[in-house]
PDB file of N, CA and C in Angstrom:
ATOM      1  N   UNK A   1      47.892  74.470  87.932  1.00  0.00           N
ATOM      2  CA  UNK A   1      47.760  74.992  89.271  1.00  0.00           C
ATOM      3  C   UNK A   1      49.047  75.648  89.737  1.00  0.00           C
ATOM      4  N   UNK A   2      49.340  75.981  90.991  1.00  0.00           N
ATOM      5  CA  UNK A   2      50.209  76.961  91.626  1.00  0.00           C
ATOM      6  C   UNK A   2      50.623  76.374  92.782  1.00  0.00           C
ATOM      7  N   UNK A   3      51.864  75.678  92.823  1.00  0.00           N
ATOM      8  CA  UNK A   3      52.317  75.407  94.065  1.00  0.00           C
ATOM      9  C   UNK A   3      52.849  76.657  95.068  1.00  0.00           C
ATOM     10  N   UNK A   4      52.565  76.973  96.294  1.00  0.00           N
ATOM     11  CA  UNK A   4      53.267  77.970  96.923  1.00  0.00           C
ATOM     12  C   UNK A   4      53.811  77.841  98.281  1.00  0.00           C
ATOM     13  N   UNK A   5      54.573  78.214  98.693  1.00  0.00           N
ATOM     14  CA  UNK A   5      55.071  77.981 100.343  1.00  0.00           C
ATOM     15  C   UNK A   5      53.866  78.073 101.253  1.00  0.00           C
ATOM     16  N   UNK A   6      54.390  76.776 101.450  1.00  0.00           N
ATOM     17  CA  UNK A   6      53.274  76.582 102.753  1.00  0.00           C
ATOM     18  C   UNK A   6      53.150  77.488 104.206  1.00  0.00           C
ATOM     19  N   UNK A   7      54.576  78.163 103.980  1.00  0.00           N
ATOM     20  CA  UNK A   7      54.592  78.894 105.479  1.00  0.00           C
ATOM     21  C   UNK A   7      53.889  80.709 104.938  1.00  0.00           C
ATOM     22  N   UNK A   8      54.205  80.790 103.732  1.00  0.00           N
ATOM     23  CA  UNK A   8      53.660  82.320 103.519  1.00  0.00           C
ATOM     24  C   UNK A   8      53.379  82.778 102.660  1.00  0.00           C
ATOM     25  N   UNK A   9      52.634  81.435 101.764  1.00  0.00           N
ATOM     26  CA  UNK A   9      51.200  81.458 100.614  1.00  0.00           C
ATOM     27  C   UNK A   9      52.344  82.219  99.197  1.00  0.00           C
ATOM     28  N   UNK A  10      53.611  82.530  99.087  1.00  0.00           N
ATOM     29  CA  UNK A  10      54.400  83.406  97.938  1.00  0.00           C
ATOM     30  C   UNK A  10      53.818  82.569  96.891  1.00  0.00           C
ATOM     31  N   UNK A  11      53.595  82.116  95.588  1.00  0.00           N
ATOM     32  CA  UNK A  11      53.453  81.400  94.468  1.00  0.00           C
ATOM     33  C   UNK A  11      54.731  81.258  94.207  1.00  0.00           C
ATOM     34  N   UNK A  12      55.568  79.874  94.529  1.00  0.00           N
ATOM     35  CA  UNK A  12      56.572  79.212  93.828  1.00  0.00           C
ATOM     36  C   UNK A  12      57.169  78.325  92.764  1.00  0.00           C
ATOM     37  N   UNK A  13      55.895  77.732  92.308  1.00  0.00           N
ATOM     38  CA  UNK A  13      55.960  77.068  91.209  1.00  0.00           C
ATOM     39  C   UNK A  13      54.899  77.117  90.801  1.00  0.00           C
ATOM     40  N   UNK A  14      54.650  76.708  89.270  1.00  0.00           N
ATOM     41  CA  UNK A  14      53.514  76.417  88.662  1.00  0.00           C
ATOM     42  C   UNK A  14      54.135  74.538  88.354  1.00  0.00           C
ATOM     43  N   UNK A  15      52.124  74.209  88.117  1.00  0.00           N
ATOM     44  CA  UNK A  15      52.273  72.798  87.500  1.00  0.00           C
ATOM     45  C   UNK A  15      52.978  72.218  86.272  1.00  0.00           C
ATOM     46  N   UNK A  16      52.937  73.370  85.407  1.00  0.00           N
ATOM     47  CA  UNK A  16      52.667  72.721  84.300  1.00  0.00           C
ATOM     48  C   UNK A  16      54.253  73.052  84.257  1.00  0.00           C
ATOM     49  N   UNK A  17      55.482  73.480  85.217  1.00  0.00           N
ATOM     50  CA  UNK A  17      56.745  73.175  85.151  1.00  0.00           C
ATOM     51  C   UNK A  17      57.377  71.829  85.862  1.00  0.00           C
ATOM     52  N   UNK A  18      56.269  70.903  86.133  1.00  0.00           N
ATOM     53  CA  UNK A  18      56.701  69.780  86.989  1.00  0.00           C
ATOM     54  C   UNK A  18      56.908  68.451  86.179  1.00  0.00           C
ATOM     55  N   UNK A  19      58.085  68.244  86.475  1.00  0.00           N
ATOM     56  CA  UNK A  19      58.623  66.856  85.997  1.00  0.00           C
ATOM     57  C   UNK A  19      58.597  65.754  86.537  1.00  0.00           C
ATOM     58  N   UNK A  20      58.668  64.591  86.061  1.00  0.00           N
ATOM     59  CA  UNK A  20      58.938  63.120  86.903  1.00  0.00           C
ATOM     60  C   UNK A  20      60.799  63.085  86.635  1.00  0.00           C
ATOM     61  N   UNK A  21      61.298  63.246  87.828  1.00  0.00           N
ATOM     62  CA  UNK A  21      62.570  63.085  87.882  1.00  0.00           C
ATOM     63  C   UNK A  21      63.218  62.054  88.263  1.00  0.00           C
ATOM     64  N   UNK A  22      62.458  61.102  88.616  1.00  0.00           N
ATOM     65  CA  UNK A  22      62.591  59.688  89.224  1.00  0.00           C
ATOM     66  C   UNK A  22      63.789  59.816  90.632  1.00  0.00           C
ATOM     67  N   UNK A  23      63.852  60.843  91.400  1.00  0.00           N
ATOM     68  CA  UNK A  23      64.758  60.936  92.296  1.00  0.00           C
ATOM     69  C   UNK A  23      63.310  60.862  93.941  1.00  0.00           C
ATOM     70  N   UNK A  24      62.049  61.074  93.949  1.00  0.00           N
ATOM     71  CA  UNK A  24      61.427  60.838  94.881  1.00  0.00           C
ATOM     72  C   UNK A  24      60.747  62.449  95.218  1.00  0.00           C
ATOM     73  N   UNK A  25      61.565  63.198  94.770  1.00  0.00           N
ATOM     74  CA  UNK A  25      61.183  64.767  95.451  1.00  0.00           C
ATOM     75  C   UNK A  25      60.663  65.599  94.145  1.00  0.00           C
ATOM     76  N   UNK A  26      59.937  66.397  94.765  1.00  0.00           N
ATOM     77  CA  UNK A  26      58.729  67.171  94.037  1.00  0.00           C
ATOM     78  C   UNK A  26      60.040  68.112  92.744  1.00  0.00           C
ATOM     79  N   UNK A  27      60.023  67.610  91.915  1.00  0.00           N
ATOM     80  CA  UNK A  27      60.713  68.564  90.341  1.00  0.00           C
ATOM     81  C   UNK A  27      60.010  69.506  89.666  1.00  0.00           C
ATOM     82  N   UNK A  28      60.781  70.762  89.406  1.00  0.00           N
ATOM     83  CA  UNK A  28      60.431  71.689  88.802  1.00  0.00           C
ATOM     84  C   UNK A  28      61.865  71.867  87.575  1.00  0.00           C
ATOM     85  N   UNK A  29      61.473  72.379  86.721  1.00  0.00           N
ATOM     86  CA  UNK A  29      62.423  73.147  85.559  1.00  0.00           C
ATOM     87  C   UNK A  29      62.502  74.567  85.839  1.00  0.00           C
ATOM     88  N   UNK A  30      61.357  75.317  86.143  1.00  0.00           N
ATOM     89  CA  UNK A  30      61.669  76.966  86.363  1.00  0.00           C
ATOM     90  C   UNK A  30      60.459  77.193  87.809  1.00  0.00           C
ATOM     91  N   UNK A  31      60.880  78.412  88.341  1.00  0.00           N
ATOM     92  CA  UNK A  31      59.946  78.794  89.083  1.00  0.00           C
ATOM     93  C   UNK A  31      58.927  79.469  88.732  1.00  0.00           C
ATOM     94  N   UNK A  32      57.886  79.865  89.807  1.00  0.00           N
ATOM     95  CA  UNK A  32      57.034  80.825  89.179  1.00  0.00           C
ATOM     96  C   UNK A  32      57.404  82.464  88.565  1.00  0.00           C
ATOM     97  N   UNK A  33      58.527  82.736  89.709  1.00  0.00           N
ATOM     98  CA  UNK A  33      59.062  83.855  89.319  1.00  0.00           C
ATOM     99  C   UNK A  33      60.633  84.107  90.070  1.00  0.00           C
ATOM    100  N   UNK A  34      61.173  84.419  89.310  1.00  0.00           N
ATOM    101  CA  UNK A  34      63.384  84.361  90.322  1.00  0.00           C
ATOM    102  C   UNK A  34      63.466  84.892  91.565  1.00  0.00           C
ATOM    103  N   UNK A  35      62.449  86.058  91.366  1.00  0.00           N
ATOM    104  CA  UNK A  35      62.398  86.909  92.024  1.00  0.00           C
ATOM    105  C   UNK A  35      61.407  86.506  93.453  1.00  0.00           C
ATOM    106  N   UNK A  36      60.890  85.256  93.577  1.00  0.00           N
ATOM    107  CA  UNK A  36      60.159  84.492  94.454  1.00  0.00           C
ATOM    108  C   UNK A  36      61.309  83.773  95.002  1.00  0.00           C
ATOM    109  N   UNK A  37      62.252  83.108  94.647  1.00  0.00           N
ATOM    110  CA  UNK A  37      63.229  82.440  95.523  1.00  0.00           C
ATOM    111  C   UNK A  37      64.215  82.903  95.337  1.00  0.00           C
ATOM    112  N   UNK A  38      65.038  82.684  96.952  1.00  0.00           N
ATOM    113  CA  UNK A  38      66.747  82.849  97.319  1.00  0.00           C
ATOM    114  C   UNK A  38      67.235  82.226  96.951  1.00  0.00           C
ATOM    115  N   UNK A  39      68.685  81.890  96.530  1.00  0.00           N
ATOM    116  CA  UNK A  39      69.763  81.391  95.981  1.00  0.00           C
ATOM    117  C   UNK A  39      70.584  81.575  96.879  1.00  0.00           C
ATOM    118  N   UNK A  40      71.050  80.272  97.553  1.00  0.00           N
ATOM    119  CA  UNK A  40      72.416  80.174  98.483  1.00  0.00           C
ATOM    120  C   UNK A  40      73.548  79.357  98.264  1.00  0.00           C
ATOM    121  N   UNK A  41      74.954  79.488  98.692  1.00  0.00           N
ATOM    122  CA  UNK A  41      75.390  78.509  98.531  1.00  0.00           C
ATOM    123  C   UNK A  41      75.322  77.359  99.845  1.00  0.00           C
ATOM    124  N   UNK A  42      75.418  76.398  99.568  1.00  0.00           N
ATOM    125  CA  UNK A  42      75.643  75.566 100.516  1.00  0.00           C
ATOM    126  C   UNK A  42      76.870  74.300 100.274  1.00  0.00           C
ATOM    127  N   UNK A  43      77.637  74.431 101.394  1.00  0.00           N
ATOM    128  CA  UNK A  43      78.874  73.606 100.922  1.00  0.00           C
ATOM    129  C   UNK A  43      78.954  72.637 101.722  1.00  0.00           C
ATOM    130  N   UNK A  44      78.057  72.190 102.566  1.00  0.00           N
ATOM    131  CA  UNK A  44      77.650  70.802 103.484  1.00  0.00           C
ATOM    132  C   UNK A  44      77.463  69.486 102.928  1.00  0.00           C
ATOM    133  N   UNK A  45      78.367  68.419 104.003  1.00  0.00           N
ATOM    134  CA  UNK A  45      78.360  67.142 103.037  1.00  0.00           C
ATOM    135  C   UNK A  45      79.595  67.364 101.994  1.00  0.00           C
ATOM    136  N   UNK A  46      80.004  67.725 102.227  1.00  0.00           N
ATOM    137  CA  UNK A  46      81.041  67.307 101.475  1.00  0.00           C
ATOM    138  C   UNK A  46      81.156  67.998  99.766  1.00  0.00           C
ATOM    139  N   UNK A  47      80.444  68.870  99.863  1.00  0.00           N
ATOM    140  CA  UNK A  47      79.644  69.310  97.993  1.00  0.00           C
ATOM    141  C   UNK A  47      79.201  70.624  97.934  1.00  0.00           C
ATOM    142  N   UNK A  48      78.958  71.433  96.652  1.00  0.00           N
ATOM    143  CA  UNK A  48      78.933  72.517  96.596  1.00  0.00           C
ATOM    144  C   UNK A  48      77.021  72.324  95.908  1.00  0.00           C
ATOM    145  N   UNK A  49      76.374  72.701  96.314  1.00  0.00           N
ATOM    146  CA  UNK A  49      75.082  72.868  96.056  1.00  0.00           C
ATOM    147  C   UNK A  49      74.236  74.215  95.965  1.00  0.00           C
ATOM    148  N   UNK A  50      73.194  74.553  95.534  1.00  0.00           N
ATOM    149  CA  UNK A  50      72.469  75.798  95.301  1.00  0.00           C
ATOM    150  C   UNK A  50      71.211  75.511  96.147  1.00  0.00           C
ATOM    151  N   UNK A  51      71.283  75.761  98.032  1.00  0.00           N
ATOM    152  CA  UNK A  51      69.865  76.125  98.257  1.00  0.00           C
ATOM    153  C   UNK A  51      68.934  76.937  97.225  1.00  0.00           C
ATOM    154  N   UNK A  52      67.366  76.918  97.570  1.00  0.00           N
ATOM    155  CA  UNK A  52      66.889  77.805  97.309  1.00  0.00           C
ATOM    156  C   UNK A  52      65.916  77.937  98.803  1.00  0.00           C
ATOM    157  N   UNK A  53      65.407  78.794  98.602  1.00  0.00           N
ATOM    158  CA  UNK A  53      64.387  79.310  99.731  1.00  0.00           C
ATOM    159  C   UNK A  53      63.214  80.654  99.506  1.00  0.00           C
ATOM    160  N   UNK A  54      62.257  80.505 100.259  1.00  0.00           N
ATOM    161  CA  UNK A  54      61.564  80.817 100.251  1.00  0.00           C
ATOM    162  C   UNK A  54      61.639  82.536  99.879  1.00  0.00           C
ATOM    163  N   UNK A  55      61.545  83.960  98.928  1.00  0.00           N
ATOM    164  CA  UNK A  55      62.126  84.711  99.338  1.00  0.00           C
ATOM    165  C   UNK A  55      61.322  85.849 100.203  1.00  0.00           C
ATOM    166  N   UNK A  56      60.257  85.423 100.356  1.00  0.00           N
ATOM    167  CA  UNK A  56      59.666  85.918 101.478  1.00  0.00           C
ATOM    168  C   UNK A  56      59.386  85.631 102.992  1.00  0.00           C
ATOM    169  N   UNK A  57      59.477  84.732 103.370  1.00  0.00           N
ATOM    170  CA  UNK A  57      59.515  83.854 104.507  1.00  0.00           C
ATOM    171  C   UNK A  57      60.914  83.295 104.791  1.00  0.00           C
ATOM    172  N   UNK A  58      61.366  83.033 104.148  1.00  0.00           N
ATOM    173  CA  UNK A  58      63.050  82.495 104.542  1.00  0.00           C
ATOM    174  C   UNK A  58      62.884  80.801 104.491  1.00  0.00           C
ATOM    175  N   UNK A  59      61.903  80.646 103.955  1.00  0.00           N
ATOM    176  CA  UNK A  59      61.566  78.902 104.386  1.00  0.00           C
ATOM    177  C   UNK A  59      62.021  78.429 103.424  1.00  0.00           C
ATOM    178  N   UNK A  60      63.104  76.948 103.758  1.00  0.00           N
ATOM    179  CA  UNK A  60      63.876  76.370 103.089  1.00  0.00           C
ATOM    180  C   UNK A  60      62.923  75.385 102.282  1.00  0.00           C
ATOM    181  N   UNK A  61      63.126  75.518 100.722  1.00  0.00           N
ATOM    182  CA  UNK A  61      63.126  74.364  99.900  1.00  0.00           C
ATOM    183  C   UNK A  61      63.052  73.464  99.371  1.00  0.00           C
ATOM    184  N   UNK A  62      64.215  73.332  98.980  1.00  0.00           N
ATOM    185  CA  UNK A  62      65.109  72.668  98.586  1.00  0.00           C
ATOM    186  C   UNK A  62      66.599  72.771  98.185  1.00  0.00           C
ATOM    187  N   UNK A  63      66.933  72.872  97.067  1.00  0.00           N
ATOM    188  CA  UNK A  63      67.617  72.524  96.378  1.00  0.00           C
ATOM    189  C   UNK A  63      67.639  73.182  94.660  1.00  0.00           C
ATOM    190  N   UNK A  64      68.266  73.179  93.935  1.00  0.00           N
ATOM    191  CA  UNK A  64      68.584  73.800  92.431  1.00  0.00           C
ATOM    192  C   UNK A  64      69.296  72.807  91.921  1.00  0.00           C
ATOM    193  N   UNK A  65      69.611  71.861  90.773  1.00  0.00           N
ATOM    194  CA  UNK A  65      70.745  71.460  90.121  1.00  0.00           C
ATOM    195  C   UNK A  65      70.397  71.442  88.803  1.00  0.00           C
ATOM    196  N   UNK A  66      71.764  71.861  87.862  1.00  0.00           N
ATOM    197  CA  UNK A  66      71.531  71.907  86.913  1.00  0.00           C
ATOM    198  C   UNK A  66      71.619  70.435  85.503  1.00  0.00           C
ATOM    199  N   UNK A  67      70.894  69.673  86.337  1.00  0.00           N
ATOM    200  CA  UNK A  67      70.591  68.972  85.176  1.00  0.00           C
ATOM    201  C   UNK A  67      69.275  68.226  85.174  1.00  0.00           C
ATOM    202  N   UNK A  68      68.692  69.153  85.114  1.00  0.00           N
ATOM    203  CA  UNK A  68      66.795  69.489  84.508  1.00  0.00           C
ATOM    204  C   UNK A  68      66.820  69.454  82.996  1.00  0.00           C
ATOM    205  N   UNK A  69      65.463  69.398  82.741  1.00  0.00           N
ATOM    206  CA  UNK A  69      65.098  69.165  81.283  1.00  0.00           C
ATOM    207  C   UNK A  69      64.909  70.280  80.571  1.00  0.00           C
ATOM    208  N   UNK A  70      65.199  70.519  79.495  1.00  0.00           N
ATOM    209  CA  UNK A  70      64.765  71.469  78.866  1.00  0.00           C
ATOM    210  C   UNK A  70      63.252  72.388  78.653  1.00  0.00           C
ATOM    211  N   UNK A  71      63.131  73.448  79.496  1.00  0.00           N
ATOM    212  CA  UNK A  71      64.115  74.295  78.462  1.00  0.00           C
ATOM    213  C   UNK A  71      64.901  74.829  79.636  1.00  0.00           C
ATOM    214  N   UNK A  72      64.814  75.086  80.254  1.00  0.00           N
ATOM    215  CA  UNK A  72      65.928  75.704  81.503  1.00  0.00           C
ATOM    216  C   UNK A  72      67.238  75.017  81.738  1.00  0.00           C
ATOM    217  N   UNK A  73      67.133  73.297  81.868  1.00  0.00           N
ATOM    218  CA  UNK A  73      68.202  72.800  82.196  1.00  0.00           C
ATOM    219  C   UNK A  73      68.395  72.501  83.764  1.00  0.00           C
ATOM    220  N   UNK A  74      67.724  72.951  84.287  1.00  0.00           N
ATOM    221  CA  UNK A  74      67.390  73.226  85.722  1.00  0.00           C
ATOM    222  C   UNK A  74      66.818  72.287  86.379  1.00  0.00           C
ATOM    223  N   UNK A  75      67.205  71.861  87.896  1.00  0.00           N
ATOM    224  CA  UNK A  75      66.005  70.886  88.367  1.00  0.00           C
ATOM    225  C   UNK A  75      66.210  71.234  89.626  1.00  0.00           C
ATOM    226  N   UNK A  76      64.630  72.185  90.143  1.00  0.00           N
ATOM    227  CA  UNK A  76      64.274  72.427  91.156  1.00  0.00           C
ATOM    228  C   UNK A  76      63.745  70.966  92.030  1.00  0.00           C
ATOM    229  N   UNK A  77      64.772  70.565  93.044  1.00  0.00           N
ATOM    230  CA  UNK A  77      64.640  69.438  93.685  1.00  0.00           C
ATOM    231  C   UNK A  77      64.046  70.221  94.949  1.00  0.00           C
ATOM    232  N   UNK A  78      62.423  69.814  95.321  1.00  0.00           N
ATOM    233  CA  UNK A  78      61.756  70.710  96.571  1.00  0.00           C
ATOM    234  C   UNK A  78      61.331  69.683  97.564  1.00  0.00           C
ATOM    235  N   UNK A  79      61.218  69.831  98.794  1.00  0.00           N
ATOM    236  CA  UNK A  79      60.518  68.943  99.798  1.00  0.00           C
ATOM    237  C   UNK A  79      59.122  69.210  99.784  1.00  0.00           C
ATOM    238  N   UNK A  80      58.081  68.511  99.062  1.00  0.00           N
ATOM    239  CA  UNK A  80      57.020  68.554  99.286  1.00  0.00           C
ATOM    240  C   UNK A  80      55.849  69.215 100.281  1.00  0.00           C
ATOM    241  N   UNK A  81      56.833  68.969 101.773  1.00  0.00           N
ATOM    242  CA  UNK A  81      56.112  69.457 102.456  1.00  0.00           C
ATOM    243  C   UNK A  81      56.342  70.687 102.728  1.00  0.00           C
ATOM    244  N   UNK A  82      56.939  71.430 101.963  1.00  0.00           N
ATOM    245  CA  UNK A  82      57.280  73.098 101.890  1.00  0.00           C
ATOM    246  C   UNK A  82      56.136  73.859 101.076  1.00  0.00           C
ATOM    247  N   UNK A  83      55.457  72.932 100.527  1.00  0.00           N
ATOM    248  CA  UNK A  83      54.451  73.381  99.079  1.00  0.00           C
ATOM    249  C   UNK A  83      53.249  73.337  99.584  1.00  0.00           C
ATOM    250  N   UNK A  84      52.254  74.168  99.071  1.00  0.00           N
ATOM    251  CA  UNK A  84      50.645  73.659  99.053  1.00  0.00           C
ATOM    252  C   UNK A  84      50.300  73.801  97.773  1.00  0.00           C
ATOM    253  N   UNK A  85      49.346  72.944  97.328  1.00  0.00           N
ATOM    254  CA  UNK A  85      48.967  73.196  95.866  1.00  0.00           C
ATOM    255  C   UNK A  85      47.583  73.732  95.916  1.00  0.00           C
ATOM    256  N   UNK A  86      47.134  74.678  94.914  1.00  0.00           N
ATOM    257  CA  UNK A  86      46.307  75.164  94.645  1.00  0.00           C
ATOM    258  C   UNK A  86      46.011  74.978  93.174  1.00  0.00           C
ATOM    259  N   UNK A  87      44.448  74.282  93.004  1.00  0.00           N
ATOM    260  CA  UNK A  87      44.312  74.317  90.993  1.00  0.00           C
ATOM    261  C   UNK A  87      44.135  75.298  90.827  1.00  0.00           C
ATOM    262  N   UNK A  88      44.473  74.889  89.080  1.00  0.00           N
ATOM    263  CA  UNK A  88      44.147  76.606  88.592  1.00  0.00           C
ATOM    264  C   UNK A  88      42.773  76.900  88.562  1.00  0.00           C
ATOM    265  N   UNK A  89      42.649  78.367  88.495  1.00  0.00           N
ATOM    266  CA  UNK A  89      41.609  79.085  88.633  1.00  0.00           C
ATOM    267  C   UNK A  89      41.390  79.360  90.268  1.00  0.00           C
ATOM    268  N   UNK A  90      42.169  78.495  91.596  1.00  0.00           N
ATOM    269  CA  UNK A  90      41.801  78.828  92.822  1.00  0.00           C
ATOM    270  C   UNK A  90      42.524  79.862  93.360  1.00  0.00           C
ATOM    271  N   UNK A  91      42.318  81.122  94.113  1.00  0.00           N
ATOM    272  CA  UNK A  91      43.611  82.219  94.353  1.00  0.00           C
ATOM    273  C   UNK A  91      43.668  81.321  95.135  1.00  0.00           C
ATOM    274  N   UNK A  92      45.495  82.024  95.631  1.00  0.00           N
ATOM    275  CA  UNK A  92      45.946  81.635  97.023  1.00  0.00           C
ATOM    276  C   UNK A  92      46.124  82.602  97.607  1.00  0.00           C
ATOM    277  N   UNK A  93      45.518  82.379  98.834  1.00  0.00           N
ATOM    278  CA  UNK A  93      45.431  82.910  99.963  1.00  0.00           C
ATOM    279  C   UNK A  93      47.135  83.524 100.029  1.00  0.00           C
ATOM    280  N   UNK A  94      46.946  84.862 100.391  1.00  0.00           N
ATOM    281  CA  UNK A  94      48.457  85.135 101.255  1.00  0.00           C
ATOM    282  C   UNK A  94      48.418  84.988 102.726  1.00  0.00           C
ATOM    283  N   UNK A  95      49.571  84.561 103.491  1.00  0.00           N
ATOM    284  CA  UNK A  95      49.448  84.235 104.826  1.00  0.00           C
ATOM    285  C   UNK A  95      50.388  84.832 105.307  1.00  0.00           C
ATOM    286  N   UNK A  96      50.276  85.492 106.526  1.00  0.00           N
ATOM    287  CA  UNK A  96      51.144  86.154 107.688  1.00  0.00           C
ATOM    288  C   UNK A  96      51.811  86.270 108.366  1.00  0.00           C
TER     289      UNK A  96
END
């Protein structure tokens, strides 16, 4: 299936990139496409981190760190409630 921003339907992840990361928040290894999310820095708290965001809507995330599983290396750390899931075979709706 196709996870996508809940605020403006973009396709941000697929399922079959989702991991159990044992940290509580929804894991990904890659997105659906780079070119679907922003890359920021964020240096809050005390730490240097990689927002990501929405790149059509501006809607925040999560998070990026790089120690995800192979093959990327990557671990898209997302707030759940940023996502809607759709199975495969269902389109998603684009929203406005």
């Amino acid at each position: 299936g196709t996870y996508a921003c809940r605020l403006c339907g973009l396709p941000l992840f697929r399922s079959d990139s989702k991991f159990h990361s044992g940290t509580g928040w929804a894991s990904f290894f890659q997105s659906f496409d780079k070119q679907h999310i922003r890359y920021l820095t964020d240096k809050k708290f005390g730490m240097t981190r990689t927002e990501i965001r929405c790149a059509r809507c501006d809607g925040h995330q999560g998070h990026v760190f790089p120690d995800g599983p192979a093959p990327s290396g990557q671990r898209y750390c997302v707030n759940s409630s940023s996502l809607e899931f759709f199975p495969e075979g269902e389109e998603v709706p684009q929203k406005s």
